[in-house]
C-alpha atoms as a PDB file:
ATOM      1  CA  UNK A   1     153.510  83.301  80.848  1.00  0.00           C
ATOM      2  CA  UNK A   2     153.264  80.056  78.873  1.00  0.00           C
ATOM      3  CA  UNK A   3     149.496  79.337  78.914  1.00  0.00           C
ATOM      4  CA  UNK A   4     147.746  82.869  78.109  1.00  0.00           C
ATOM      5  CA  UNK A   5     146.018  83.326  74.788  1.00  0.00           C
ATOM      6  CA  UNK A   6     145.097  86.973  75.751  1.00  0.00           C
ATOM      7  CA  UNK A   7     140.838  86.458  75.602  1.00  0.00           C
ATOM      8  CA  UNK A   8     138.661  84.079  78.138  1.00  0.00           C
ATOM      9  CA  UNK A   9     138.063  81.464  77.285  1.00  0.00           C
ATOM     10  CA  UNK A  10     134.467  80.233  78.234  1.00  0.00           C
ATOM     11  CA  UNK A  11     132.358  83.575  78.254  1.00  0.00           C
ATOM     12  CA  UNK A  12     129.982  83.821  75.594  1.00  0.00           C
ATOM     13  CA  UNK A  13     129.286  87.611  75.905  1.00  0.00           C
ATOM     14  CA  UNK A  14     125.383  86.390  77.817  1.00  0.00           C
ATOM     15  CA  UNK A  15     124.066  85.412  80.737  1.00  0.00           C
ATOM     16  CA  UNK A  16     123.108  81.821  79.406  1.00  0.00           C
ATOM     17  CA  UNK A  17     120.070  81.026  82.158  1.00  0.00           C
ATOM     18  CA  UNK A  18     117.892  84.094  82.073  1.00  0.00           C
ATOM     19  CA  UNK A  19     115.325  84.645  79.636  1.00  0.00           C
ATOM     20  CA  UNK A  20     114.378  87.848  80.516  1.00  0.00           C
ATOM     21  CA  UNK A  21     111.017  87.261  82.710  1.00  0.00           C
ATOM     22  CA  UNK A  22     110.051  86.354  86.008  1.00  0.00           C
ATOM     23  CA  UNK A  23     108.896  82.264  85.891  1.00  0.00           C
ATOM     24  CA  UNK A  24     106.776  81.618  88.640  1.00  0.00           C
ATOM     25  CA  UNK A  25     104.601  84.672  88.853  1.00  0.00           C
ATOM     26  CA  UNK A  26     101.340  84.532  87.545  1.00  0.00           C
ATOM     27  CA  UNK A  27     100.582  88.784  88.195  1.00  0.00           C
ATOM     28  CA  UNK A  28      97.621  88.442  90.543  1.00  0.00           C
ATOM     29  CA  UNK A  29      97.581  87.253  93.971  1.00  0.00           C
ATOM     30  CA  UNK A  30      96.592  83.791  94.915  1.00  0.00           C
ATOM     31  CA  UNK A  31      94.673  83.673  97.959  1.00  0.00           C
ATOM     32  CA  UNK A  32      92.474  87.355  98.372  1.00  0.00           C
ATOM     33  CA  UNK A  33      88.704  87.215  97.413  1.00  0.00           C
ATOM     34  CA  UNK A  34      89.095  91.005  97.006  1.00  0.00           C
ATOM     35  CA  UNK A  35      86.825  91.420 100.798  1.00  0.00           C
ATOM     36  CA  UNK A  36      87.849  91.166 104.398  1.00  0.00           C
ATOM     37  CA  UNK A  37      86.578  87.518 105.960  1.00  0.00           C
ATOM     38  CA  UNK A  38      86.111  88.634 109.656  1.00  0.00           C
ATOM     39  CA  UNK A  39      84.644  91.762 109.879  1.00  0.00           C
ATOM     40  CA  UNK A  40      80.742  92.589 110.069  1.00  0.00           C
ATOM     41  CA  UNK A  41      80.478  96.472 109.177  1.00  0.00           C
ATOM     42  CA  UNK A  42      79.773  96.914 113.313  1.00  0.00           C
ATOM     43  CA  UNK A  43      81.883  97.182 116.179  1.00  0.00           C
ATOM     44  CA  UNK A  44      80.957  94.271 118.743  1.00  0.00           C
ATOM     45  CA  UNK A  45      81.401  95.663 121.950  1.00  0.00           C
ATOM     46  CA  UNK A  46      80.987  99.403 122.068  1.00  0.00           C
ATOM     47  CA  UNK A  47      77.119 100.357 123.316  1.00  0.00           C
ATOM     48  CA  UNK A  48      77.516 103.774 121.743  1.00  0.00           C
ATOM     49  CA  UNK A  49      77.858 105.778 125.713  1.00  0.00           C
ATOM     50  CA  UNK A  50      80.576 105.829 128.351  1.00  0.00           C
ATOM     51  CA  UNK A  51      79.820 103.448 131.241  1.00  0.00           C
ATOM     52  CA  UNK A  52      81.329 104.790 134.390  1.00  0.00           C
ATOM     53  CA  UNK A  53      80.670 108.586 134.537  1.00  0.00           C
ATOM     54  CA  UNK A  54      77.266 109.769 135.615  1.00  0.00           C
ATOM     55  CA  UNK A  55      77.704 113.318 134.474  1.00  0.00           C
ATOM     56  CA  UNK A  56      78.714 115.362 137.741  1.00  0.00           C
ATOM     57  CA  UNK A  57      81.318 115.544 140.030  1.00  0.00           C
ATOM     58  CA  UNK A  58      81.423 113.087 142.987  1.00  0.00           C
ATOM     59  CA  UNK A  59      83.636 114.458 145.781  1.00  0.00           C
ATOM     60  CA  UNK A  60      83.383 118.055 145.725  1.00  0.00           C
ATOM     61  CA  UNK A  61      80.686 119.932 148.003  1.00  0.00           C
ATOM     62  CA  UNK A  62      81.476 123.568 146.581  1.00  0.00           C
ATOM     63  CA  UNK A  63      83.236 125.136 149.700  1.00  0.00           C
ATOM     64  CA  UNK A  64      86.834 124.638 151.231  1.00  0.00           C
ATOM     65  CA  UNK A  65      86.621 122.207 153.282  1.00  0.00           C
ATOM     66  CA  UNK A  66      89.530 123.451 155.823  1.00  0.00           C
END
Protein backbone atom coordinates (compact mmCIF):
# COMPACT_ATOMS: atom_id res chain seq x y z
CA UNK A 1 0.00 0.00 0.00
CA UNK A 2 1.45 3.35 -1.09
CA UNK A 3 -0.10 5.79 1.43
CA UNK A 4 0.25 3.98 5.00
CA UNK A 5 2.67 5.39 7.53
CA UNK A 6 1.73 2.58 10.03
CA UNK A 7 0.18 5.15 13.10
CA UNK A 8 -3.19 7.47 12.75
CA UNK A 9 -2.85 10.16 11.97
CA UNK A 10 -5.22 12.68 13.82
CA UNK A 11 -5.78 10.97 17.33
CA UNK A 12 -4.23 12.69 20.06
CA UNK A 13 -4.48 9.84 22.65
CA UNK A 14 -7.84 12.23 24.47
CA UNK A 15 -11.11 12.86 24.13
CA UNK A 16 -10.56 16.67 23.23
CA UNK A 17 -14.32 18.05 24.38
CA UNK A 18 -14.84 16.63 27.82
CA UNK A 19 -13.55 18.13 30.81
CA UNK A 20 -14.46 15.72 33.11
CA UNK A 21 -17.82 17.25 34.78
CA UNK A 22 -21.30 17.54 34.11
CA UNK A 23 -21.97 21.51 32.74
CA UNK A 24 -25.37 22.31 33.26
CA UNK A 25 -26.16 20.82 36.61
CA UNK A 26 -26.23 22.91 39.43
CA UNK A 27 -26.77 19.61 42.24
CA UNK A 28 -30.10 20.70 43.70
CA UNK A 29 -33.36 20.73 42.11
CA UNK A 30 -34.90 23.80 40.67
CA UNK A 31 -38.44 23.99 41.25
CA UNK A 32 -39.37 21.93 44.92
CA UNK A 33 -39.96 24.18 48.04
CA UNK A 34 -39.12 20.99 49.99
CA UNK A 35 -43.45 20.70 50.94
CA UNK A 36 -46.38 19.39 49.00
CA UNK A 37 -48.61 22.57 47.50
CA UNK A 38 -52.09 20.85 47.46
CA UNK A 39 -52.61 18.94 50.31
CA UNK A 40 -54.22 20.14 53.76
CA UNK A 41 -53.19 17.33 56.40
CA UNK A 42 -57.22 16.15 56.05
CA UNK A 43 -59.02 14.07 53.76
CA UNK A 44 -61.97 16.20 52.13
CA UNK A 45 -64.63 13.94 51.68
CA UNK A 46 -64.59 11.03 54.08
CA UNK A 47 -67.16 11.81 57.28
CA UNK A 48 -65.28 9.25 59.33
CA UNK A 49 -68.63 6.31 59.09
CA UNK A 50 -69.99 4.18 56.27
CA UNK A 51 -73.14 5.70 54.72
CA UNK A 52 -75.33 2.96 53.43
CA UNK A 53 -75.41 0.13 56.04
CA UNK A 54 -77.62 0.54 59.05
CA UNK A 55 -76.11 -2.28 61.03
CA UNK A 56 -78.56 -5.38 60.49
CA UNK A 57 -79.64 -7.46 57.93
CA UNK A 58 -82.51 -6.33 55.64
CA UNK A 59 -84.11 -9.34 53.92
CA UNK A 60 -83.86 -12.15 56.16
CA UNK A 61 -86.85 -13.00 58.68
CA UNK A 62 -84.94 -15.98 60.51
CA UNK A 63 -86.99 -19.02 59.16
CA UNK A 64 -87.05 -20.82 55.66
CA UNK A 65 -89.21 -19.30 53.88
CA UNK A 66 -90.32 -22.48 51.62
Amino acid sequence: TSTDDGKTSTDDGETSTDDGKTSTDDGKTSTDDGKTSTDDGETSTDDGKTSTDDGKTSTDDGKTSF
